[in-house]
Protein backbone atom coordinates (compact mmCIF):
# COMPACT_ATOMS: atom_id res chain seq x y z
CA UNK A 1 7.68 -29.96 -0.71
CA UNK A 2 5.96 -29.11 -4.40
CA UNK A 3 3.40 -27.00 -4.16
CA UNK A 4 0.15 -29.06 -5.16
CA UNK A 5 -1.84 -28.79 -1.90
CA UNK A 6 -3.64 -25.13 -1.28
CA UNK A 7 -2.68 -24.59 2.57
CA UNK A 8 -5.02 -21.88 2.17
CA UNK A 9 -7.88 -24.05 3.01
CA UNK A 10 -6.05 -24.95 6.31
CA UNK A 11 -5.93 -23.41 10.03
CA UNK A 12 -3.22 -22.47 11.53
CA UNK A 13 -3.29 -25.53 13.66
CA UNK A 14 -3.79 -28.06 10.52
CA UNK A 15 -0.96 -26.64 8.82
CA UNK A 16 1.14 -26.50 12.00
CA UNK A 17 0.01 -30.06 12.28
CA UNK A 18 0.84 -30.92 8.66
CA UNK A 19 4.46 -29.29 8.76
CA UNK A 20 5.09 -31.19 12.32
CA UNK A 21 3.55 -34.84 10.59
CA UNK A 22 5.87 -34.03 7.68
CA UNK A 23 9.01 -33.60 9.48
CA UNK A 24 8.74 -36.81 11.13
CA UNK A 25 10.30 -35.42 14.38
CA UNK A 26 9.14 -35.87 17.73
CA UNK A 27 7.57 -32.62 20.02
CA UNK A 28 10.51 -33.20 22.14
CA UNK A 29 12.93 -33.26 19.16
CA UNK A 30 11.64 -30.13 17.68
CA UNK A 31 11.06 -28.99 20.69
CA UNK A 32 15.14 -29.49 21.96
CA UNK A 33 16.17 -28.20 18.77
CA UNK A 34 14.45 -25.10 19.27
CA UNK A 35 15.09 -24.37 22.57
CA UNK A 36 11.45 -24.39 24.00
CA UNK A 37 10.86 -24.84 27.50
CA UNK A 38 8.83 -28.04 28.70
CA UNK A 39 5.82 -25.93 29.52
CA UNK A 40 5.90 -23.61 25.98
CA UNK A 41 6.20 -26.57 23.87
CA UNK A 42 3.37 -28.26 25.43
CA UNK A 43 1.34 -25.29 25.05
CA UNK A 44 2.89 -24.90 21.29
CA UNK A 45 1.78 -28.42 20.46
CA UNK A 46 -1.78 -28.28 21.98
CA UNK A 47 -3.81 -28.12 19.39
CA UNK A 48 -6.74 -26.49 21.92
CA UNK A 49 -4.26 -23.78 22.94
CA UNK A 50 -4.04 -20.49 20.94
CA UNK A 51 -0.20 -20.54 21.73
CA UNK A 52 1.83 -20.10 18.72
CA UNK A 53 5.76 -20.09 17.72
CA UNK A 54 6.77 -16.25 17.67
CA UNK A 55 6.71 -15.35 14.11
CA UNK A 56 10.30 -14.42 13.93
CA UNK A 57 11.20 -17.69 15.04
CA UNK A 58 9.18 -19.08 12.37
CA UNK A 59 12.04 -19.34 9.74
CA UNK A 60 13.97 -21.50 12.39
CA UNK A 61 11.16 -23.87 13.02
CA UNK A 62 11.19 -24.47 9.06
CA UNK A 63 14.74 -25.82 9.22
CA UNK A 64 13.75 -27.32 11.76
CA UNK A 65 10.99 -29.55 10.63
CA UNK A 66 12.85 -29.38 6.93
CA UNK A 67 9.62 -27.95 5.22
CA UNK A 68 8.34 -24.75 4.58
CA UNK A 69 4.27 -25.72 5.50
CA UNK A 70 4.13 -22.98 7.64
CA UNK A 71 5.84 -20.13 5.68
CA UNK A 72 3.63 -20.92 2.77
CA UNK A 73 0.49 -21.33 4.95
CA UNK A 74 1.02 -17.91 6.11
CA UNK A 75 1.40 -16.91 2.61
CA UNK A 76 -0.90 -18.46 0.88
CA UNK A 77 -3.67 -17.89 3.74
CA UNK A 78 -3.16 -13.72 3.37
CA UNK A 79 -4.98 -13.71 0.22
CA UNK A 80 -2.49 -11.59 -1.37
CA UNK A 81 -1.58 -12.31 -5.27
CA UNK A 82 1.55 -12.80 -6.02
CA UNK A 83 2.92 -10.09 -8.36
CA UNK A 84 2.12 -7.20 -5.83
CA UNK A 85 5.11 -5.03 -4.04
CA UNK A 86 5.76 -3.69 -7.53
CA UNK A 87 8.49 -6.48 -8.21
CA UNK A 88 7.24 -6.54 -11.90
CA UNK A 89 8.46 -10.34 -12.31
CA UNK A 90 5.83 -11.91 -11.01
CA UNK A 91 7.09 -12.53 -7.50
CA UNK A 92 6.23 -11.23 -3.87
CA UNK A 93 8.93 -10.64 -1.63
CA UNK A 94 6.79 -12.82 0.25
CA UNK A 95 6.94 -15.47 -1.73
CA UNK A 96 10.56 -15.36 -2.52
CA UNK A 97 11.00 -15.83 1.40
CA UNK A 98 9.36 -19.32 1.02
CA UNK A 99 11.72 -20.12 -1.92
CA UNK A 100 14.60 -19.09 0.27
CA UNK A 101 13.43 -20.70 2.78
CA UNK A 102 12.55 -24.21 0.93
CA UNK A 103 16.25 -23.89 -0.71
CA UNK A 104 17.66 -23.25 3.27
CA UNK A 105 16.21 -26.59 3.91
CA UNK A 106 17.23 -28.32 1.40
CA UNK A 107 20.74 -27.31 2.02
CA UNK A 108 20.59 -28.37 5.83
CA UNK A 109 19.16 -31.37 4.69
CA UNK A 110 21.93 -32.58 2.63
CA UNK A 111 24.29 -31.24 4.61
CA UNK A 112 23.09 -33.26 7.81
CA UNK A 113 22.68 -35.98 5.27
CA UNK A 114 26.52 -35.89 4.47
CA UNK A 115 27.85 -35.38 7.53
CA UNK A 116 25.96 -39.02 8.99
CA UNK A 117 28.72 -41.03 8.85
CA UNK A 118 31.39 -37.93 9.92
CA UNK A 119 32.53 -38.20 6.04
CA UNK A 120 32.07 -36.14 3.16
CA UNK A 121 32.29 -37.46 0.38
CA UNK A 122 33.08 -35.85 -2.97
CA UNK A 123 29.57 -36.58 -4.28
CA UNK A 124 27.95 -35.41 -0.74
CA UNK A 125 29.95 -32.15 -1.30
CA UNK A 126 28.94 -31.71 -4.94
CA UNK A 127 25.44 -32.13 -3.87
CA UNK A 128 25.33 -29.63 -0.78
CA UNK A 129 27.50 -27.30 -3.50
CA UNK A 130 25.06 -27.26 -5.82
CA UNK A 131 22.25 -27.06 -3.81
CA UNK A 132 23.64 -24.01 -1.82
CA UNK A 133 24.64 -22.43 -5.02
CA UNK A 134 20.73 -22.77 -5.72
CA UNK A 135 20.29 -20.62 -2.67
CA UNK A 136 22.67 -18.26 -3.17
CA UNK A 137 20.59 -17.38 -6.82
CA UNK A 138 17.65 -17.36 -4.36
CA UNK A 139 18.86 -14.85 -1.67
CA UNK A 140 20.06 -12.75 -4.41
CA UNK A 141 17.05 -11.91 -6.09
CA UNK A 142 15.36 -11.80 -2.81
CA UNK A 143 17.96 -9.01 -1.74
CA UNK A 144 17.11 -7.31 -5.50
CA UNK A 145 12.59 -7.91 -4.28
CA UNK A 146 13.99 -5.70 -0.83
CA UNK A 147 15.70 -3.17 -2.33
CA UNK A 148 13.28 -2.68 -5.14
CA UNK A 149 10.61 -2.29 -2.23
CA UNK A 150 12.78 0.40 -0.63
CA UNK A 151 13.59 2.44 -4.14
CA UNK A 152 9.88 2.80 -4.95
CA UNK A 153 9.56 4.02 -1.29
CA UNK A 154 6.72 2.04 0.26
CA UNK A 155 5.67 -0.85 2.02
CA UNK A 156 4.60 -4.26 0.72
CA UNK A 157 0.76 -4.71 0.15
CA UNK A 158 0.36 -7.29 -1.69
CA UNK A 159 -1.35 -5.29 -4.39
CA UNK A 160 0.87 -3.61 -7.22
CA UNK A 161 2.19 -0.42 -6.40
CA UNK A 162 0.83 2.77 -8.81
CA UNK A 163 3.66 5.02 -10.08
């Protein structure tokens, strides 16, 4: 999904609303594929209920619905500019996670896309090739964001680090 609309401006409940309208999924299918009891995914799904997805299983739910709404919603709704963590390029490890994430997607996607008719074809596998090779650049230089946290020996801000 580009990134033309500011989630910032949403709730948590819009853009949990927005990612699960964008998926075009059912509460029951997201709810199967993520293993949620009956009675948490109703209270999940209510928008009235303050009930929300564990945060570690929020990368799941993203390849899940096969958007990234809600990892960019929670980065775009901290407030925090990209450029901070002292990555010096211009990137948050933050926001690397949503590229990774996006990319992650976009490989399941064609990948479930290819594997429809129990087939892959040569031009199905050049096309989940070269979009995993896409994340592969992706995880790399979000592994080079981590351990350029840890070397300068402190925790992500969001604001530039001062050596």
């Amino acid at each position: 999904m580009p990134a033309v609309l500011d989630l910032s401006q949403l709730t948590l409940p819009s853009a949990f609303q927005l990612a699960v309208r964008l998926s075009g999924l059912s509460h029951d299918e997201i709810a199967t594929a993520m293993g949620w009891a009956p009675d948490k995914a109703t209270r999940i799904f209510n928008p009235g209920d303050s009930y929300w997805p564990a945060l570690a299983s929020v990368p799941a739910l993203c390849r899940v619905l096969g958007n990234t709404v809600l990892a960019r919603w929670i980065v775009e709704a901290s407030g925090v500019p990209a450029g901070g963590c002292g990555t010096g390029d211009g990137h948050m490890p933050m926001v690397r996670v949503a590229s990774v994430m996006e990319r992650a997607g976009a490989v399941c996607r064609e990948a479930g896309a290819s594997l429809e008719d129990g087939v892959i074809e040569p031009v199905e596998a050049r096309r989940v090739l070269r979009t995993s090779m896409a994340l592969a650049k992706d995880l790399t230089a979000l592994v080079a964001d981590m351990q350029r946290v840890l070397d300068e020996g402190g925790a992500c801000s969001g604001r530039e680090s001062s050596r």
